[in-house]
C-alpha atoms as a PDB file:
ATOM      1  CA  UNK A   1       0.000   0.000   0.000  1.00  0.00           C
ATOM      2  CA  UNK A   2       1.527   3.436  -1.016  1.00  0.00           C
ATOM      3  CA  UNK A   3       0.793   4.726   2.344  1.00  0.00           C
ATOM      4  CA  UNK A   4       4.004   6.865   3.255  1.00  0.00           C
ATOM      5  CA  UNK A   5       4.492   8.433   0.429  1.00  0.00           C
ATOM      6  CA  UNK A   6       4.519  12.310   0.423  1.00  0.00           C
ATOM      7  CA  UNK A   7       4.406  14.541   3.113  1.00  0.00           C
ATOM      8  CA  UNK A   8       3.830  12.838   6.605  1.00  0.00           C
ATOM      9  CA  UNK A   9       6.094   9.961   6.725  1.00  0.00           C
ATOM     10  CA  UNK A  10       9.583  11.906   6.696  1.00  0.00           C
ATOM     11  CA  UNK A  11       9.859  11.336  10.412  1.00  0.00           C
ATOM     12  CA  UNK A  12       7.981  10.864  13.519  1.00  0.00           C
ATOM     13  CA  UNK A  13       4.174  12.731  13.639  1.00  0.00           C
ATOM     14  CA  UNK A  14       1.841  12.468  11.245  1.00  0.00           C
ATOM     15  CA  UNK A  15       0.907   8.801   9.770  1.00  0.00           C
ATOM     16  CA  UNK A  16       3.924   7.316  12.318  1.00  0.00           C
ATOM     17  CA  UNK A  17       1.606   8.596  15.716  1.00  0.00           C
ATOM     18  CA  UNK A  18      -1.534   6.975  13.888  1.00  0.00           C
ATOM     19  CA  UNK A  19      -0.186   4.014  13.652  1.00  0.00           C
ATOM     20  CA  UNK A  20       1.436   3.808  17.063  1.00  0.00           C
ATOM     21  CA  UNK A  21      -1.832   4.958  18.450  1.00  0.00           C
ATOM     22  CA  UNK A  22      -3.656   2.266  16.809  1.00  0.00           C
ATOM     23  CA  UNK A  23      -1.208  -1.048  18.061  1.00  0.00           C
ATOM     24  CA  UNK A  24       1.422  -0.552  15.128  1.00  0.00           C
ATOM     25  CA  UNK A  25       4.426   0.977  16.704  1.00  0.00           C
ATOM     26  CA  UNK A  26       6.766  -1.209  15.939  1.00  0.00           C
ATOM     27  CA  UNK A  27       6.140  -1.284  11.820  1.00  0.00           C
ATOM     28  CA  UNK A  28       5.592   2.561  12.287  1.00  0.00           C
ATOM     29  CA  UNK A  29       9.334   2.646  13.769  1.00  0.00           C
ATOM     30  CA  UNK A  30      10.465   0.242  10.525  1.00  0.00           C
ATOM     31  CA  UNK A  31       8.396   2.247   7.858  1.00  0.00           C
ATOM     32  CA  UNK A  32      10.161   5.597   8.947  1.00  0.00           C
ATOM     33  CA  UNK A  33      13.658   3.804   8.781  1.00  0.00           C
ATOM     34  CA  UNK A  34      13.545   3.033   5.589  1.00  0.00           C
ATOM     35  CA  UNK A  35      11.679   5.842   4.370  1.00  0.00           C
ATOM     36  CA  UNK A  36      14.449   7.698   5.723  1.00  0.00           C
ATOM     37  CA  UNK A  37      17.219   5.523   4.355  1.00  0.00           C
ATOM     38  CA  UNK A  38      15.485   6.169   0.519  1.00  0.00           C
ATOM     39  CA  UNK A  39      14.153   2.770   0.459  1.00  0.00           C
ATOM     40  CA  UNK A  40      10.244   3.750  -0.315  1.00  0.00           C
ATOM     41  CA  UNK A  41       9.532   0.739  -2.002  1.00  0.00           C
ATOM     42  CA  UNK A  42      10.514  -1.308   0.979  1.00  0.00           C
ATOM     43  CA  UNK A  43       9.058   1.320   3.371  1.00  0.00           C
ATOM     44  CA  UNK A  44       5.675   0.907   1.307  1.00  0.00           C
ATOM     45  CA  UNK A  45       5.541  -2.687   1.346  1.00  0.00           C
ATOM     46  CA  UNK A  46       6.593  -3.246   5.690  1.00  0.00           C
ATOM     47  CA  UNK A  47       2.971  -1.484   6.116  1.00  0.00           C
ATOM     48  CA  UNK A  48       0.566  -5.003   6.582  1.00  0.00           C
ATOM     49  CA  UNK A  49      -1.834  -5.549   4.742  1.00  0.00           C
ATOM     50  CA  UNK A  50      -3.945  -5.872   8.661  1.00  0.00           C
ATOM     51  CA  UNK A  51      -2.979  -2.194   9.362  1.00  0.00           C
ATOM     52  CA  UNK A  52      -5.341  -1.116   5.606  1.00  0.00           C
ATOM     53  CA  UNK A  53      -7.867  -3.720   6.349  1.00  0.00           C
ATOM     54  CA  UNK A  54      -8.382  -2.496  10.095  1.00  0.00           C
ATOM     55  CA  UNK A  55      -8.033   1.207   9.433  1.00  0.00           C
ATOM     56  CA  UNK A  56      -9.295   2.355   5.904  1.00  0.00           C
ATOM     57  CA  UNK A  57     -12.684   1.347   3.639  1.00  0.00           C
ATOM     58  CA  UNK A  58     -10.687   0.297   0.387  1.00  0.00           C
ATOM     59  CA  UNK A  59     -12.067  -2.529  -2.492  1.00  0.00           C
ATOM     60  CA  UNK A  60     -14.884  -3.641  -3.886  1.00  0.00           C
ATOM     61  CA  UNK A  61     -18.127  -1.783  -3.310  1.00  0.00           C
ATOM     62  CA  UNK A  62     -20.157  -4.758  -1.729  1.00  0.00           C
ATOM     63  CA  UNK A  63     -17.007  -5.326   0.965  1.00  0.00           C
ATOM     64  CA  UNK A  64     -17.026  -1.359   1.487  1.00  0.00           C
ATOM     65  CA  UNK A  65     -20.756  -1.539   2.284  1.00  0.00           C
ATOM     66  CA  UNK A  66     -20.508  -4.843   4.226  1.00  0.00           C
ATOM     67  CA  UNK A  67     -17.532  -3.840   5.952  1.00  0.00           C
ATOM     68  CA  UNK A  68     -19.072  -0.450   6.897  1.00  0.00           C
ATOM     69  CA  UNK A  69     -22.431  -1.716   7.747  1.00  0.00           C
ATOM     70  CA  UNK A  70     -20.234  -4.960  10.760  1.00  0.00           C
ATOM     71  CA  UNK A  71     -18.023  -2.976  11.863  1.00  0.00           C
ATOM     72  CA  UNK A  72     -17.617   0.947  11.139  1.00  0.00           C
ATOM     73  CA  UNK A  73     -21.318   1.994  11.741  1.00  0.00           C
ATOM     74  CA  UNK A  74     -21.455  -1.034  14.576  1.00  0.00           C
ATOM     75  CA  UNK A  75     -18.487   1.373  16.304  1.00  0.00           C
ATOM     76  CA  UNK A  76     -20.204   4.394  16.321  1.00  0.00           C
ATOM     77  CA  UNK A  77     -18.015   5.877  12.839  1.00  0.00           C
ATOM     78  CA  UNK A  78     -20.622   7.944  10.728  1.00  0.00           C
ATOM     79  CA  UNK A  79     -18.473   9.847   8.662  1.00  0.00           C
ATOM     80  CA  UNK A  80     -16.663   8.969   5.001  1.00  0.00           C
ATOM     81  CA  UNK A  81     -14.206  11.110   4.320  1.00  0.00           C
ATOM     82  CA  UNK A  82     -13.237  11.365   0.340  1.00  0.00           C
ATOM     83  CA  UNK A  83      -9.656  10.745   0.011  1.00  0.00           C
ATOM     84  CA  UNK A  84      -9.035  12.032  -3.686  1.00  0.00           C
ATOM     85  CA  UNK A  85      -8.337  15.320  -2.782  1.00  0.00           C
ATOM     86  CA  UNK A  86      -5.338  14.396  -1.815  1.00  0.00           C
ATOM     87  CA  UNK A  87      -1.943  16.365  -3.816  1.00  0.00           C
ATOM     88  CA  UNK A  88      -1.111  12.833  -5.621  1.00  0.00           C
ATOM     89  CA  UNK A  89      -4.673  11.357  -5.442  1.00  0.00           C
ATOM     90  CA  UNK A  90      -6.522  11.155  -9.398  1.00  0.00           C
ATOM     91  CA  UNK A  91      -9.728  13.003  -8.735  1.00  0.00           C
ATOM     92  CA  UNK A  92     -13.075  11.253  -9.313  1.00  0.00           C
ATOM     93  CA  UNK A  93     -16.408  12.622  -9.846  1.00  0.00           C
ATOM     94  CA  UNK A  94     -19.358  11.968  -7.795  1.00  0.00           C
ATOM     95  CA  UNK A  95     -20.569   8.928 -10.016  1.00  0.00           C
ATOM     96  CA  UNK A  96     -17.601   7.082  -7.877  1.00  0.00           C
ATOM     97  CA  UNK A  97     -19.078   7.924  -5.004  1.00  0.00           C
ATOM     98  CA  UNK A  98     -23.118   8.339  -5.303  1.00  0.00           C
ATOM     99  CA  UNK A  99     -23.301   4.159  -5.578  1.00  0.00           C
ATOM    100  CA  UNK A 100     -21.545   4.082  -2.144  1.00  0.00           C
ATOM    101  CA  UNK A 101     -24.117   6.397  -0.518  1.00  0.00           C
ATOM    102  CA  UNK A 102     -27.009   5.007  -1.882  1.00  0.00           C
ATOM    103  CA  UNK A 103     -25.774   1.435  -0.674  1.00  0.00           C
ATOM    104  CA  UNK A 104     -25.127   2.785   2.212  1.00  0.00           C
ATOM    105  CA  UNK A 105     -28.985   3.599   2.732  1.00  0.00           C
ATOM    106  CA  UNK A 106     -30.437   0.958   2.280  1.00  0.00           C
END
């Protein structure tokens, strides 16, 4: 998962406290070693694929609304946030996201 690249993952702060807060100190420690050493590949690929599964909505839309429905709403969460806006994201219109919201209605 291309998680540390860009601003945020230089050093300690940012993605490295979110990930220590949520049980993933020592990979956050790793991640920002080699990010620092130049080795973003590697740095990329040390972030489990437990750490995206546990802490971000990503695949399919029926696992998105499935997911969201067991565990997310389940938790109290009642928020999406859109994360195309981001400096390196590819924007999408809201035909991406309107089939999510609907679902999520039902």
């Amino acid at each position: 998962m291309r998680l540390c690249r860009g601003p945020g993952y230089g050093g300690k702060g940012g993605l490295h406290d979110l990930m220590c807060w949520r049980g993933y100190s020592e990979v956050a420690d790793r991640v920002v070693e080699l990010y620092q050493a130049g080795f973003i590949a590697e740095a990329e690929a040390a972030i489990p694929d437990e750490y995206i599964d546990e802490c971000w909505l990503v695949g399919p839309l029926p696992r998105i609304v499935a997911r969201w429905r067991s565990k997310w709403i389940n938790d109290g969460c009642n928020l999406i946030v859109r994360t195309d806006n981001w400096p390196s994201a590819k924007p999408s219109d809201n035909a991406v996201y309107e089939p999510l919201l609907r679902a999520l209605r039902d």
